[in-house]
C-alpha atoms as a PDB file:
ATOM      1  CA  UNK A   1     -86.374 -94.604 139.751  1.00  0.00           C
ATOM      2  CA  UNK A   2     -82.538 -92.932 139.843  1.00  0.00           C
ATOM      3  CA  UNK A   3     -84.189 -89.612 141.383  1.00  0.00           C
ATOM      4  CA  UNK A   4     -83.929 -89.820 145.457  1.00  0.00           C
ATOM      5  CA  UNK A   5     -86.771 -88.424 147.295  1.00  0.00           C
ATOM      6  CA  UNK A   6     -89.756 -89.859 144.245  1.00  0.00           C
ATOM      7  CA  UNK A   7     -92.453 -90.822 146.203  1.00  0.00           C
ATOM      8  CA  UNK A   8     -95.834 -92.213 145.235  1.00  0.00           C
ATOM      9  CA  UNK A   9     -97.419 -89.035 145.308  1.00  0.00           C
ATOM     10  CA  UNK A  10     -95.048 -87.522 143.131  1.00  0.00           C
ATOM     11  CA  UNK A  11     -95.090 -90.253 140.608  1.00  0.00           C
ATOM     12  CA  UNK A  12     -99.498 -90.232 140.740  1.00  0.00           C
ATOM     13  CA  UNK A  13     -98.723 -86.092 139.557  1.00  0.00           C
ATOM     14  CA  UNK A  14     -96.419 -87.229 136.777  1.00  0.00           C
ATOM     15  CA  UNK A  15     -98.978 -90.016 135.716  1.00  0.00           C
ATOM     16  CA  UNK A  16    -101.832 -87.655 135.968  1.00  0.00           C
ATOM     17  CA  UNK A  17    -100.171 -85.083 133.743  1.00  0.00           C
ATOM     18  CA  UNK A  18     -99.595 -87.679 131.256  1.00  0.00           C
ATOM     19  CA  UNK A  19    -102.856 -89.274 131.537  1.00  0.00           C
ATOM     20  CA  UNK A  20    -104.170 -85.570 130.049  1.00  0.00           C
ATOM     21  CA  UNK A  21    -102.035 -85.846 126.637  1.00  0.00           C
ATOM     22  CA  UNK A  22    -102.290 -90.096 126.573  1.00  0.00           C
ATOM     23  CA  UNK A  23    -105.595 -89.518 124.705  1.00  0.00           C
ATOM     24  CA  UNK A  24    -104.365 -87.350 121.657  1.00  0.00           C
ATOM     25  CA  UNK A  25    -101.400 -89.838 121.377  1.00  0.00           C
ATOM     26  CA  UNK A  26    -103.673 -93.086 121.309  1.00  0.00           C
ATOM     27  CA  UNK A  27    -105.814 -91.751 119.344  1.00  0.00           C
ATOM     28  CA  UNK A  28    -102.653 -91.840 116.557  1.00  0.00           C
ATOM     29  CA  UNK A  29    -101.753 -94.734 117.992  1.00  0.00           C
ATOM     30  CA  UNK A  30     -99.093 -94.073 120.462  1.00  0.00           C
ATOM     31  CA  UNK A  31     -98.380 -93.749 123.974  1.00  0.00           C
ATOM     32  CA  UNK A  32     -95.832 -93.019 126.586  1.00  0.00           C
ATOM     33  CA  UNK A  33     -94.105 -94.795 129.349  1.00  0.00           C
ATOM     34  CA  UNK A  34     -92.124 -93.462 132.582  1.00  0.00           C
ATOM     35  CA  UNK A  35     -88.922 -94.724 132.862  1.00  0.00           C
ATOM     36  CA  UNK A  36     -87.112 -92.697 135.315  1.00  0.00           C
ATOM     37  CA  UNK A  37     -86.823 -89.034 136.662  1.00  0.00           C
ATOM     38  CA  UNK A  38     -83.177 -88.277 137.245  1.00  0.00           C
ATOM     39  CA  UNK A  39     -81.009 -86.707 139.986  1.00  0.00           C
ATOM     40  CA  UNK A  40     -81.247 -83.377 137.952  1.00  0.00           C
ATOM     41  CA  UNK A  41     -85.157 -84.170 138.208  1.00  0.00           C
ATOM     42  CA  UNK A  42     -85.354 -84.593 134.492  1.00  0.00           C
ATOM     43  CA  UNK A  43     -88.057 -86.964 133.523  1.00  0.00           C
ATOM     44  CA  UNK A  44     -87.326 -89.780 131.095  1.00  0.00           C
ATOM     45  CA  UNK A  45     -89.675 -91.594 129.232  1.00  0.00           C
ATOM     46  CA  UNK A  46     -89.751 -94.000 126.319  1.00  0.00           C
ATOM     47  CA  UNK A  47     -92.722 -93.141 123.356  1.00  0.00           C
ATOM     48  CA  UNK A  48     -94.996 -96.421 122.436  1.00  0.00           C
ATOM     49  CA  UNK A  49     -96.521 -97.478 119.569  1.00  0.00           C
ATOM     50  CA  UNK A  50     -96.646 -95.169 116.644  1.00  0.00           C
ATOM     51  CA  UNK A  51     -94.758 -92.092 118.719  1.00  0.00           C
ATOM     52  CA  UNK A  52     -91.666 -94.511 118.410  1.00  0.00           C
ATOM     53  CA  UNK A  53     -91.400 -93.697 114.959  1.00  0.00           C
ATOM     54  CA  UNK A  54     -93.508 -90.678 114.144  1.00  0.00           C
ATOM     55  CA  UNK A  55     -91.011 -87.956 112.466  1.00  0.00           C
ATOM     56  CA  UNK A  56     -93.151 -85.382 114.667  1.00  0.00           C
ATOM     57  CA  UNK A  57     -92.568 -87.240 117.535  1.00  0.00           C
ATOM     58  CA  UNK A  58     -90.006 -84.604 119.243  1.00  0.00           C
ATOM     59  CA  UNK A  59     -92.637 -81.286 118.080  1.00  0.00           C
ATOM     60  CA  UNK A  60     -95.346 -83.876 120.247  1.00  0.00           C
ATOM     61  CA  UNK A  61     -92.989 -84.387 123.279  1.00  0.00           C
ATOM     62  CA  UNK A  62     -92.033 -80.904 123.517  1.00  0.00           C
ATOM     63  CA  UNK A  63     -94.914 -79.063 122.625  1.00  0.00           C
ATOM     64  CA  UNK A  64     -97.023 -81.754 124.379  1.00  0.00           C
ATOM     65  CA  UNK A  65     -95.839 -83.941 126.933  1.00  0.00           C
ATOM     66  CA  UNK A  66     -93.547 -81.891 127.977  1.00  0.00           C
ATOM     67  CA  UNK A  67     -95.669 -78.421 128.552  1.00  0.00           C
ATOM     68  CA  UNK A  68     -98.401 -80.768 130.445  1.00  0.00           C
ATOM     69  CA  UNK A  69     -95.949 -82.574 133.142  1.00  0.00           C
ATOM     70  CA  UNK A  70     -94.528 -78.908 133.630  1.00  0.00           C
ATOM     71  CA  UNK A  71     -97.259 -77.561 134.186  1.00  0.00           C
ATOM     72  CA  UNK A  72     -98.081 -80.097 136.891  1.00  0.00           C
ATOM     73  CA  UNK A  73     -94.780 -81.035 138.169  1.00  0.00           C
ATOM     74  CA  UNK A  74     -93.399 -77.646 138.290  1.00  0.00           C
ATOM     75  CA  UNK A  75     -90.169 -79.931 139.856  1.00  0.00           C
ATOM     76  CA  UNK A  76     -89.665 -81.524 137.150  1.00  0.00           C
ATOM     77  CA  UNK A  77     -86.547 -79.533 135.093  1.00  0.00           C
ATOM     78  CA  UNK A  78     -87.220 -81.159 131.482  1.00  0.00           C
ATOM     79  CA  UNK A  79     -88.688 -84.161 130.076  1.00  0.00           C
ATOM     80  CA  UNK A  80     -86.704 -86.384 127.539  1.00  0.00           C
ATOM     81  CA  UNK A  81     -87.809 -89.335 125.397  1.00  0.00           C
ATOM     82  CA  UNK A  82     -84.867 -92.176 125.309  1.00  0.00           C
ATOM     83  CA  UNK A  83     -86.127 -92.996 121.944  1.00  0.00           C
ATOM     84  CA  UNK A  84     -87.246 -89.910 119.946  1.00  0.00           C
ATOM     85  CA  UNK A  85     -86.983 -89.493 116.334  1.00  0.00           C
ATOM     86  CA  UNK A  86     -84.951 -86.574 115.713  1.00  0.00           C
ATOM     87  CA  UNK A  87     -85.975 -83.622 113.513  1.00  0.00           C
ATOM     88  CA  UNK A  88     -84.753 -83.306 109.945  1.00  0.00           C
END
């Protein structure tokens, strides 16, 4: 983690945020990972499986992912996939 001050507790709120969308994505096949949550508190993660090359893969992360760890981990700023497929 590059963030300073991530503790377990912290990273059990991120997980259990994800662990609410991980369902809809496996059930097309996909998944997501944690990599890091910056400095600026921006959470990084890297989309599995069929996300990794889904063309609605940034709609899912934004609309999904995204609104679910805010919601949870009001700390976290934004959430950013490393490898998202960008929108036409």
């Amino acid at each position: 983690m590059a963030a300073v001050n991530i503790d377990q507790d912290f990273m059990l709120r991120i997980e259990g945020a994800l662990d609410q969308i991980r369902p809809y994505l496996e059930a097309d096949g996909g998944n997501v990972k944690v990599l890091e949550v910056t400095d600026e508190m921006v959470l990084k993660l890297e989309l599995l499986g069929a996300c990794g090359s889904c063309p609605m893969s940034a709609m899912t992360l934004k609309a999904g992912v995204e609104q679910s760890v805010l919601r949870a981990v009001p700390e976290i700023k934004a959430v950013e996939a490393v490898n998202v497929t960008p929108i036409a």
